[in-house]
C-alpha atoms as a PDB file:
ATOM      1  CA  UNK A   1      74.729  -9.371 -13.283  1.00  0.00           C
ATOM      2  CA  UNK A   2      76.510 -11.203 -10.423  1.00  0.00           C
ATOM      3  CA  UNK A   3      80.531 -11.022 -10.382  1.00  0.00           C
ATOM      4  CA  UNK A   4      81.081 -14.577  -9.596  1.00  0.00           C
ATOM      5  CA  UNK A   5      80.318 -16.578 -12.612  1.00  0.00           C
ATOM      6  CA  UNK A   6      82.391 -13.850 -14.260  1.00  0.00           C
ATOM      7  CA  UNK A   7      85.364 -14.358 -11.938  1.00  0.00           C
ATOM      8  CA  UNK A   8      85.082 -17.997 -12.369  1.00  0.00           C
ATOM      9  CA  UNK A   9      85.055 -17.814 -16.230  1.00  0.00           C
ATOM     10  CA  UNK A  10      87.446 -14.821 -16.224  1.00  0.00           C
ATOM     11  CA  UNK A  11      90.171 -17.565 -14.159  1.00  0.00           C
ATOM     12  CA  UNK A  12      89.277 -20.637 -15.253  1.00  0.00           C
ATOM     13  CA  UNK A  13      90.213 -18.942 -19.066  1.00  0.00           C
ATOM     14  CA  UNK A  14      92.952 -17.684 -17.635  1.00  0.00           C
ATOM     15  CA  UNK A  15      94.023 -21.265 -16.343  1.00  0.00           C
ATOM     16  CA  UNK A  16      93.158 -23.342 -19.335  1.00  0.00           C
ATOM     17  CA  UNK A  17      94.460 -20.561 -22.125  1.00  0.00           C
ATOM     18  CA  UNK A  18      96.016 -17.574 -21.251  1.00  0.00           C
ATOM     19  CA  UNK A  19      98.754 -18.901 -19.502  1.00  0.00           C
ATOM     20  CA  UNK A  20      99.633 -22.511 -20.718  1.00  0.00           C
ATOM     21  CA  UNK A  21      99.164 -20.475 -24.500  1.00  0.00           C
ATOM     22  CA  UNK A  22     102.214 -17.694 -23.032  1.00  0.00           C
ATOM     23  CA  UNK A  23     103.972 -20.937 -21.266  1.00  0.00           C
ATOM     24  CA  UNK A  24     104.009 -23.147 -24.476  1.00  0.00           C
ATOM     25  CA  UNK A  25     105.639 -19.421 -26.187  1.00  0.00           C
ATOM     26  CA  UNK A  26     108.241 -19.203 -22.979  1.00  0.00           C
ATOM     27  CA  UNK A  27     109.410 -22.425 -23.420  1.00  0.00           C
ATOM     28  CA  UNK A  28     109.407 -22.450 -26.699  1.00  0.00           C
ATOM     29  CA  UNK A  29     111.712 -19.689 -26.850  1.00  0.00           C
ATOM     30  CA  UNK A  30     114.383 -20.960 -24.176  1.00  0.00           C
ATOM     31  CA  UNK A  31     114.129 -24.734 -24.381  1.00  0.00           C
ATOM     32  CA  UNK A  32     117.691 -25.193 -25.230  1.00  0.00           C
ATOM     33  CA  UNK A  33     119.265 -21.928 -23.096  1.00  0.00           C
ATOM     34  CA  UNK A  34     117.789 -22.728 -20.131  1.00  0.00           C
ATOM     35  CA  UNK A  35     120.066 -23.074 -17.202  1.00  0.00           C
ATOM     36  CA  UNK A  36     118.975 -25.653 -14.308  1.00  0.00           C
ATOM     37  CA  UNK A  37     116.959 -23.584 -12.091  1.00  0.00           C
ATOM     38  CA  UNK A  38     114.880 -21.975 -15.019  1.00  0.00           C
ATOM     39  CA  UNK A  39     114.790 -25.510 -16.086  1.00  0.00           C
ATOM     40  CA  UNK A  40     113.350 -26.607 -13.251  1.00  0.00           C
ATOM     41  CA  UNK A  41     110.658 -23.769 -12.962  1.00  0.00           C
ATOM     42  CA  UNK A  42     109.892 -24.938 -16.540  1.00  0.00           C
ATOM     43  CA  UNK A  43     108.873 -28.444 -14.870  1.00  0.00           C
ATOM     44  CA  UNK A  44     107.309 -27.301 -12.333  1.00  0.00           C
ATOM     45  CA  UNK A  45     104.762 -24.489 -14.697  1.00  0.00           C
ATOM     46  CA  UNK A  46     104.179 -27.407 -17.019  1.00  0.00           C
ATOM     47  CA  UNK A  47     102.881 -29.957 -14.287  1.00  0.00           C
ATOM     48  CA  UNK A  48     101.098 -26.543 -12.451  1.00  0.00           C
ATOM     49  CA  UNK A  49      98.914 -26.167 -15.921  1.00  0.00           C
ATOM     50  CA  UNK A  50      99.217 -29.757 -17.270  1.00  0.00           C
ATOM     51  CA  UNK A  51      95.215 -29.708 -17.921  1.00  0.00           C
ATOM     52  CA  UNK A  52      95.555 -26.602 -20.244  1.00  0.00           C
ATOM     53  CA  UNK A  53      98.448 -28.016 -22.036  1.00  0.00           C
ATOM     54  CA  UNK A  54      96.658 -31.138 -22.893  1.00  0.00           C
ATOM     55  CA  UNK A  55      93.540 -28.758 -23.669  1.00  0.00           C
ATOM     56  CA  UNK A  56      95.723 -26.789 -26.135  1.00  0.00           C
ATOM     57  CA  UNK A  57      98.269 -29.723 -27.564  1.00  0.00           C
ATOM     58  CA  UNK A  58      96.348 -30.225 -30.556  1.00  0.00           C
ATOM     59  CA  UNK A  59      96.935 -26.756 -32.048  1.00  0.00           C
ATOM     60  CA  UNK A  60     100.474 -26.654 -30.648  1.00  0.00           C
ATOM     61  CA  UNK A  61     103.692 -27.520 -32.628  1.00  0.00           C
ATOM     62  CA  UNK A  62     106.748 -29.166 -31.042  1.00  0.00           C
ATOM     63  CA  UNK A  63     108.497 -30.131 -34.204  1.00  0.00           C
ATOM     64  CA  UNK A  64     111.845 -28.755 -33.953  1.00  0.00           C
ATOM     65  CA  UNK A  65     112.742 -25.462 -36.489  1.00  0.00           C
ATOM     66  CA  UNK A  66     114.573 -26.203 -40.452  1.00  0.00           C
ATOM     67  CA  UNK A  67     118.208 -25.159 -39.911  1.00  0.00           C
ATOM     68  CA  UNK A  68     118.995 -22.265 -41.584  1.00  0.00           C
ATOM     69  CA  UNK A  69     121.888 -22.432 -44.616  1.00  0.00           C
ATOM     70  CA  UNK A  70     123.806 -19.065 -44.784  1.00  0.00           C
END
């Protein structure tokens, strides 16, 4: 079996899922910690694997979290 069309599938998966999936947790996560140069790494990720995003928006929830009442 010929390693190429592996490696190709193995980082194009990578590309389109694996990371814009562990990206979307990240920011997720930090949105409103973040201090300006983590902020700005944040940009920059989300325009580096903008195609994945868009690929995995419709399964992905931005609505912000119920407060909690203690």
């Amino acid at each position: 079996m010929p390693i190429v069309p592996l490696l190709y599938l193995a980082v194009g998966g990578a590309y389109l899922v694996v990371l814009p999936a562990l990206l979307y947790l990240y920011l997720q996560r930090r949105w409103y910690t973040a201090r300006s140069v983590e902020r700005l790494l944040m940009y920059f990720f989300v325009f580096l694997l903008f195609p994945g995003l868009l690929l995995l928006s419709p399964l992905l929830n931005f609505r912000p979290q119920p407060r909690q009442m203690s």
